[in-house]
PDB file of N, CA and C in Angstrom:
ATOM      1  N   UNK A   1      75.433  83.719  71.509  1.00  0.00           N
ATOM      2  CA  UNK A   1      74.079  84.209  71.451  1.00  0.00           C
ATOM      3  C   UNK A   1      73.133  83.017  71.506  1.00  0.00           C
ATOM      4  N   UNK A   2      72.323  83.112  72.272  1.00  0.00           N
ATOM      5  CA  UNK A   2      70.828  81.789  72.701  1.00  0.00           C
ATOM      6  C   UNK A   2      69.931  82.701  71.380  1.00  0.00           C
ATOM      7  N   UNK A   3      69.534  81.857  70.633  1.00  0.00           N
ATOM      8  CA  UNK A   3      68.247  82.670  69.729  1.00  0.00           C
ATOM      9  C   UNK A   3      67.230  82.633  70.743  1.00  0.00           C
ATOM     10  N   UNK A   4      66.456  83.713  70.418  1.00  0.00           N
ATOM     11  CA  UNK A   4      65.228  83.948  71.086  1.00  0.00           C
ATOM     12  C   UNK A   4      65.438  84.506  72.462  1.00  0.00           C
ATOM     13  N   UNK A   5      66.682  84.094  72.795  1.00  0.00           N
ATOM     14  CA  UNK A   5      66.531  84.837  74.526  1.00  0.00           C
ATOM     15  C   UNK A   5      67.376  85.768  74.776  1.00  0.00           C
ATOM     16  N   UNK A   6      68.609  86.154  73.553  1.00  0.00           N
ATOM     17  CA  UNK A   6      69.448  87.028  74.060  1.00  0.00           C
ATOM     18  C   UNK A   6      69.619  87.676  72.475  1.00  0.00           C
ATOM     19  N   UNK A   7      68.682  87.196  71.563  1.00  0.00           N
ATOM     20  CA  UNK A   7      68.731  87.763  70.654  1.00  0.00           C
ATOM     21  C   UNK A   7      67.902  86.976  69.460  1.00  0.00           C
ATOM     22  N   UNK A   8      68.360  87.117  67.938  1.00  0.00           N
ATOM     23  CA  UNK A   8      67.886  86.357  66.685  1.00  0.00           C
ATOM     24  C   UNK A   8      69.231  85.980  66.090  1.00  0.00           C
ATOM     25  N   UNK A   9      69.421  84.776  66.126  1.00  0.00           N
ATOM     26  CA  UNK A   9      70.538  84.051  65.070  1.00  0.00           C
ATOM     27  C   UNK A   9      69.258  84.573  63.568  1.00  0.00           C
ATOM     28  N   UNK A  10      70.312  85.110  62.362  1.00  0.00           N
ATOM     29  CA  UNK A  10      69.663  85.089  60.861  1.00  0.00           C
ATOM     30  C   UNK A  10      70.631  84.282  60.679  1.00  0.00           C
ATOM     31  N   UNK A  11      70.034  83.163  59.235  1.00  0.00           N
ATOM     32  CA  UNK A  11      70.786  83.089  58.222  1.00  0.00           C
ATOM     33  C   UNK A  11      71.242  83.997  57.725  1.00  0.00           C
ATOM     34  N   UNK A  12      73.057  83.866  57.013  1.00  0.00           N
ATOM     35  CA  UNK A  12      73.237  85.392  55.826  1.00  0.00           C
ATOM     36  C   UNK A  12      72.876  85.349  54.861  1.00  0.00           C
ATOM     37  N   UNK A  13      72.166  86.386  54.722  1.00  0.00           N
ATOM     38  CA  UNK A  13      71.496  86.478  53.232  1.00  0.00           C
ATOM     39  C   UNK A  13      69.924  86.368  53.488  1.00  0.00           C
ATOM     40  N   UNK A  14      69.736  86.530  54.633  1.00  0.00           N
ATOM     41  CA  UNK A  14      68.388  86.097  54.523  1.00  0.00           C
ATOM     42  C   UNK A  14      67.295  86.940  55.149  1.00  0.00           C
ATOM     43  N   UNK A  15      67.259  87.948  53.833  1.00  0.00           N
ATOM     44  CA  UNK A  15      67.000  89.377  54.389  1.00  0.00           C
ATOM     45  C   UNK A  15      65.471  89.753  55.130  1.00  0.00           C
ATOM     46  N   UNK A  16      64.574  88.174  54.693  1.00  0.00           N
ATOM     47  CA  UNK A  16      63.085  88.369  55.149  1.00  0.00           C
ATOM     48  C   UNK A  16      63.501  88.211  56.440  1.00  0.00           C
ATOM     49  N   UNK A  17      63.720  86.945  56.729  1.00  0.00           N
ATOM     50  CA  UNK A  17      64.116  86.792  58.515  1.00  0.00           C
ATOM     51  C   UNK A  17      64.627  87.737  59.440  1.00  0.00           C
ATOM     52  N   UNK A  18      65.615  88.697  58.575  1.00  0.00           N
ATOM     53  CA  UNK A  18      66.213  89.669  59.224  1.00  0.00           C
ATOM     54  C   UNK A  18      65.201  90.824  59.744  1.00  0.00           C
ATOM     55  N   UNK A  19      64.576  90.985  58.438  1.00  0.00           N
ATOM     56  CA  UNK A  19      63.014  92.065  58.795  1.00  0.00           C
ATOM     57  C   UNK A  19      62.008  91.953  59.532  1.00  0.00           C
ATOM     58  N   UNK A  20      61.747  90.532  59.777  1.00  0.00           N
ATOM     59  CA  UNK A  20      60.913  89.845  60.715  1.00  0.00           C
ATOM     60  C   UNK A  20      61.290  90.038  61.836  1.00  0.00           C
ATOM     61  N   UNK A  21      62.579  89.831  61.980  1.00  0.00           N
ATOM     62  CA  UNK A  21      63.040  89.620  63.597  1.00  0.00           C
ATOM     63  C   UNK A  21      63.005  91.286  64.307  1.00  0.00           C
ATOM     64  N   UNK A  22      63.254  92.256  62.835  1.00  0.00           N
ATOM     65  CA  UNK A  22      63.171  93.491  63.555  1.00  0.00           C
ATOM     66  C   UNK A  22      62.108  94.108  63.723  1.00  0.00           C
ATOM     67  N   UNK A  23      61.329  93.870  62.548  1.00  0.00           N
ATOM     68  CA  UNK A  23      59.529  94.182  63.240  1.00  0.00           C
ATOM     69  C   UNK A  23      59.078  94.089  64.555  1.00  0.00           C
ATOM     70  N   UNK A  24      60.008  92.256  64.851  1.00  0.00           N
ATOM     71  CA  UNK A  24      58.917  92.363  66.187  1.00  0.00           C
ATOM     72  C   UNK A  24      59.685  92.880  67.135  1.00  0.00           C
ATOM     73  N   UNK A  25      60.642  93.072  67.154  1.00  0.00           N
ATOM     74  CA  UNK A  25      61.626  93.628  68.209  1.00  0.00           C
ATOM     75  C   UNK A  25      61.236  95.724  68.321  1.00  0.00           C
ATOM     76  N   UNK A  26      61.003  96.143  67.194  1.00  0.00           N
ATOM     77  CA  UNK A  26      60.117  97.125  67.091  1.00  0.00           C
ATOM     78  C   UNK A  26      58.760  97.324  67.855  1.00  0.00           C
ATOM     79  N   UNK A  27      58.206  96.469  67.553  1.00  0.00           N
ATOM     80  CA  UNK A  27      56.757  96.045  67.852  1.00  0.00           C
ATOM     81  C   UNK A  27      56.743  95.819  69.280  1.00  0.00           C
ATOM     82  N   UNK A  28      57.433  95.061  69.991  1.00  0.00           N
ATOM     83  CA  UNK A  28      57.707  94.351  71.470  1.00  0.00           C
ATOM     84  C   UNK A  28      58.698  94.745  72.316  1.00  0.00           C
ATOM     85  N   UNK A  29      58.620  96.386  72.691  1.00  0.00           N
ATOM     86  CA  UNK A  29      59.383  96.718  73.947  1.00  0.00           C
ATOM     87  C   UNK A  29      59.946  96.123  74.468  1.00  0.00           C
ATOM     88  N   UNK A  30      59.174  95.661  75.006  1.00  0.00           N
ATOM     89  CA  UNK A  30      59.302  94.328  76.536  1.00  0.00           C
ATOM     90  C   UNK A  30      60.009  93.583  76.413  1.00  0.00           C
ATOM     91  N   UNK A  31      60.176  92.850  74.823  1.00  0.00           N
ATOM     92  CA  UNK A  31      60.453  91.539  74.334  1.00  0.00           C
ATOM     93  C   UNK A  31      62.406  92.088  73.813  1.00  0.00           C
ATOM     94  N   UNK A  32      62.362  93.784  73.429  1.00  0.00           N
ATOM     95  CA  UNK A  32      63.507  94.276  73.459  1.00  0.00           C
ATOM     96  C   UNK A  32      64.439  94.519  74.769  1.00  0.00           C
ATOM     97  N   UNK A  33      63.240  94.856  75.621  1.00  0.00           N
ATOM     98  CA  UNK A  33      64.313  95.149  76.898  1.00  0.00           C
ATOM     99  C   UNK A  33      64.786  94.134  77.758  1.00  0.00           C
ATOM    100  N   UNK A  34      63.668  92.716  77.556  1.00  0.00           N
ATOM    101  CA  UNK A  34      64.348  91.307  77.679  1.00  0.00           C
ATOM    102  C   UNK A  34      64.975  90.959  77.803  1.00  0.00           C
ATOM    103  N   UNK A  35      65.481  90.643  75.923  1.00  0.00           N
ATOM    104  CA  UNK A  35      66.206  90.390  75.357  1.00  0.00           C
ATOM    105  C   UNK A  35      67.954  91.202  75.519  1.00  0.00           C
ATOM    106  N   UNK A  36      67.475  92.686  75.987  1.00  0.00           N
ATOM    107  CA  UNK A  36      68.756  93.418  75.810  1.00  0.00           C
ATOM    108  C   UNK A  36      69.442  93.117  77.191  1.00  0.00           C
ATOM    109  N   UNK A  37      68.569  92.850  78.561  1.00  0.00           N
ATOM    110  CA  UNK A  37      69.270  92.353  79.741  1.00  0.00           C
ATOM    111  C   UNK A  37      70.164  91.325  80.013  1.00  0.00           C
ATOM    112  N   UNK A  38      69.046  90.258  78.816  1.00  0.00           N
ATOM    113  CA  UNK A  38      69.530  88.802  78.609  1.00  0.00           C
ATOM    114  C   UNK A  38      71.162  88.527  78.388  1.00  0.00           C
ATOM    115  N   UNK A  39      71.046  89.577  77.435  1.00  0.00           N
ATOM    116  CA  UNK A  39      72.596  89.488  76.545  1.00  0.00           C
ATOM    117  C   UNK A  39      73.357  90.135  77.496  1.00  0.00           C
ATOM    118  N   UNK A  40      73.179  91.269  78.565  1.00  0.00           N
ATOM    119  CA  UNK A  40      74.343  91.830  79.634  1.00  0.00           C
ATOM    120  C   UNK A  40      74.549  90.873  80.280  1.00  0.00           C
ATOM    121  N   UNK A  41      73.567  90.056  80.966  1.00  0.00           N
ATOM    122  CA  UNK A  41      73.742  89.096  81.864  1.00  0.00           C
ATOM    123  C   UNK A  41      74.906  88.016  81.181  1.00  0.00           C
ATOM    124  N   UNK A  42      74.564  87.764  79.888  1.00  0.00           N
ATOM    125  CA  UNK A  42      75.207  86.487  79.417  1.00  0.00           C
ATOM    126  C   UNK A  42      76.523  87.002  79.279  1.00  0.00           C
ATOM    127  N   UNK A  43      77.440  88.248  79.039  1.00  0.00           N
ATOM    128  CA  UNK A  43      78.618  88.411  78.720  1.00  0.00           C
ATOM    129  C   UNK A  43      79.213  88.216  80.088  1.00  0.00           C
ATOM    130  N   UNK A  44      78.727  88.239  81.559  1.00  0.00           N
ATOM    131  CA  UNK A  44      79.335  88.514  82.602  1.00  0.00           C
ATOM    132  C   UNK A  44      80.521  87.512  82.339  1.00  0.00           C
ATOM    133  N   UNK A  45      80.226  86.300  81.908  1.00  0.00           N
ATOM    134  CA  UNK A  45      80.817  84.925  81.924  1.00  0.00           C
ATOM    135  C   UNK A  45      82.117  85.088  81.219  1.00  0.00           C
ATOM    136  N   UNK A  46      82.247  86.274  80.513  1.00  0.00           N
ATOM    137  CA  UNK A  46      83.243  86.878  79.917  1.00  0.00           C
ATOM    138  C   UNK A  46      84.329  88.039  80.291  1.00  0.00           C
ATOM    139  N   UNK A  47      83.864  88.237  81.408  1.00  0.00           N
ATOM    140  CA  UNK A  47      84.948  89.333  82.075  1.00  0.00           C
ATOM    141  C   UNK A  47      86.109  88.936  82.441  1.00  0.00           C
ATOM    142  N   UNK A  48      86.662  89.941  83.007  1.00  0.00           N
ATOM    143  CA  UNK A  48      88.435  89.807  83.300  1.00  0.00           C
ATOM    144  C   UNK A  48      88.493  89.010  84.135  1.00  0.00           C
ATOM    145  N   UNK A  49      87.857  89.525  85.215  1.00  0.00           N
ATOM    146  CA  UNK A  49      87.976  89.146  86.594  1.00  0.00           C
ATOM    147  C   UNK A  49      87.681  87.701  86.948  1.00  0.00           C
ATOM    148  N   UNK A  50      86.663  87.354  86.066  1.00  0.00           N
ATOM    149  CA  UNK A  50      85.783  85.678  85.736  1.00  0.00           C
ATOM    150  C   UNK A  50      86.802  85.069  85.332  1.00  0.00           C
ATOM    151  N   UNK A  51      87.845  84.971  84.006  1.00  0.00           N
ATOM    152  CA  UNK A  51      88.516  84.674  83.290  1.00  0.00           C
ATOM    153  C   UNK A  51      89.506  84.451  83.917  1.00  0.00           C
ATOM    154  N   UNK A  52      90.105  85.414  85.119  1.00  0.00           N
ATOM    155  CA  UNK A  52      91.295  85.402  86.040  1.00  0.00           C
ATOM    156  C   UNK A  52      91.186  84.605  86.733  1.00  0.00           C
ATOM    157  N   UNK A  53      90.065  84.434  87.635  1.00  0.00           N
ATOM    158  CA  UNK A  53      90.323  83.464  88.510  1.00  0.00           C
ATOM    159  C   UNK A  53      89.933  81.840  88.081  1.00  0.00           C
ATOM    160  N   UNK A  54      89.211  81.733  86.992  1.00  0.00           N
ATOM    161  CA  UNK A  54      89.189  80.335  86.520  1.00  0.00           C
ATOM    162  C   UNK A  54      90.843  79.804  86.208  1.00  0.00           C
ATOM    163  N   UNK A  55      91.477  80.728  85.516  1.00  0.00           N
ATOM    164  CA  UNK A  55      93.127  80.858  84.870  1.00  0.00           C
ATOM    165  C   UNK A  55      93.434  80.164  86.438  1.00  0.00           C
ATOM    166  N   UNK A  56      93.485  80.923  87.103  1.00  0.00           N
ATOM    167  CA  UNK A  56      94.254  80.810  88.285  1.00  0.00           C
ATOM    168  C   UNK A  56      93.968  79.115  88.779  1.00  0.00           C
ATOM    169  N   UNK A  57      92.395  79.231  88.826  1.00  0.00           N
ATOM    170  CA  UNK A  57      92.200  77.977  89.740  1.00  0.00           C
ATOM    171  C   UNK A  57      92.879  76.746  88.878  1.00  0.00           C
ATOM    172  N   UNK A  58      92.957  76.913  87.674  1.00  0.00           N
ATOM    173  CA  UNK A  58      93.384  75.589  86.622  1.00  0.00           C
ATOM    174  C   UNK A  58      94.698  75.255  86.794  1.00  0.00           C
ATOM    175  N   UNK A  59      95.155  76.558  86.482  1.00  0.00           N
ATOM    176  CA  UNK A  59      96.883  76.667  87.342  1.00  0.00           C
ATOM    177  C   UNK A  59      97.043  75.818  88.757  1.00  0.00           C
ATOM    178  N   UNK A  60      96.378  76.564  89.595  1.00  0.00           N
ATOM    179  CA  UNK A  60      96.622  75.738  90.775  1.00  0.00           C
ATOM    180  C   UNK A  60      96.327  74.248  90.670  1.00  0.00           C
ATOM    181  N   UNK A  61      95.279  74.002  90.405  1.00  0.00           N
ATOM    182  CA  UNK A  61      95.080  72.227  89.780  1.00  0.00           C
ATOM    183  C   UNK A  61      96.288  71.130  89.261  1.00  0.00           C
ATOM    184  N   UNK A  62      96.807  72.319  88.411  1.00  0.00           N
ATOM    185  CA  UNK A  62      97.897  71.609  87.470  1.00  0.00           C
ATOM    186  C   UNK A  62      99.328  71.522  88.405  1.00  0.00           C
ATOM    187  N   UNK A  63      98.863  72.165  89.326  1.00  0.00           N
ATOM    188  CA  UNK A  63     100.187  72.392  90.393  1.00  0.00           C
ATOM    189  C   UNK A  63     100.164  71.157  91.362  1.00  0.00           C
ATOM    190  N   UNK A  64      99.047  70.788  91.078  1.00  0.00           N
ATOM    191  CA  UNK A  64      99.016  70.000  92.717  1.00  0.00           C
ATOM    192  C   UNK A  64      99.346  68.446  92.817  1.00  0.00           C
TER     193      UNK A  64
END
């Protein structure tokens, strides 16, 4: 998670920050639907298919 662009890192325990961050995320549509793209975009880097062929290409590397 990037704070601010794909979401809010809180401290634990740190229940004002937590309320803050959801106010404005309440408050700021825009700043929610952003934020909520931000974070689809950022997992791509995490798929199967991503994961497979990096595997693969390292493999082949180690082959050569």
């Amino acid at each position: 998670m990037e704070h601010g662009t794909t979401g809010f890192i809180i401290p634990p325990g740190d229940s004002s920050a937590f309320a803050d961050a959801a106010i404005r995320l309440m408050e700021q549509p825009s700043l929610r639907r952003q934020m909520g793209e931000a974070a689809l975009h950022s997992v791509e880097r995490f798929s199967d298919d991503l994961f497979t062929k990096n595997w693969l290409m390292l493999l082949n590397q180690l082959d050569e």
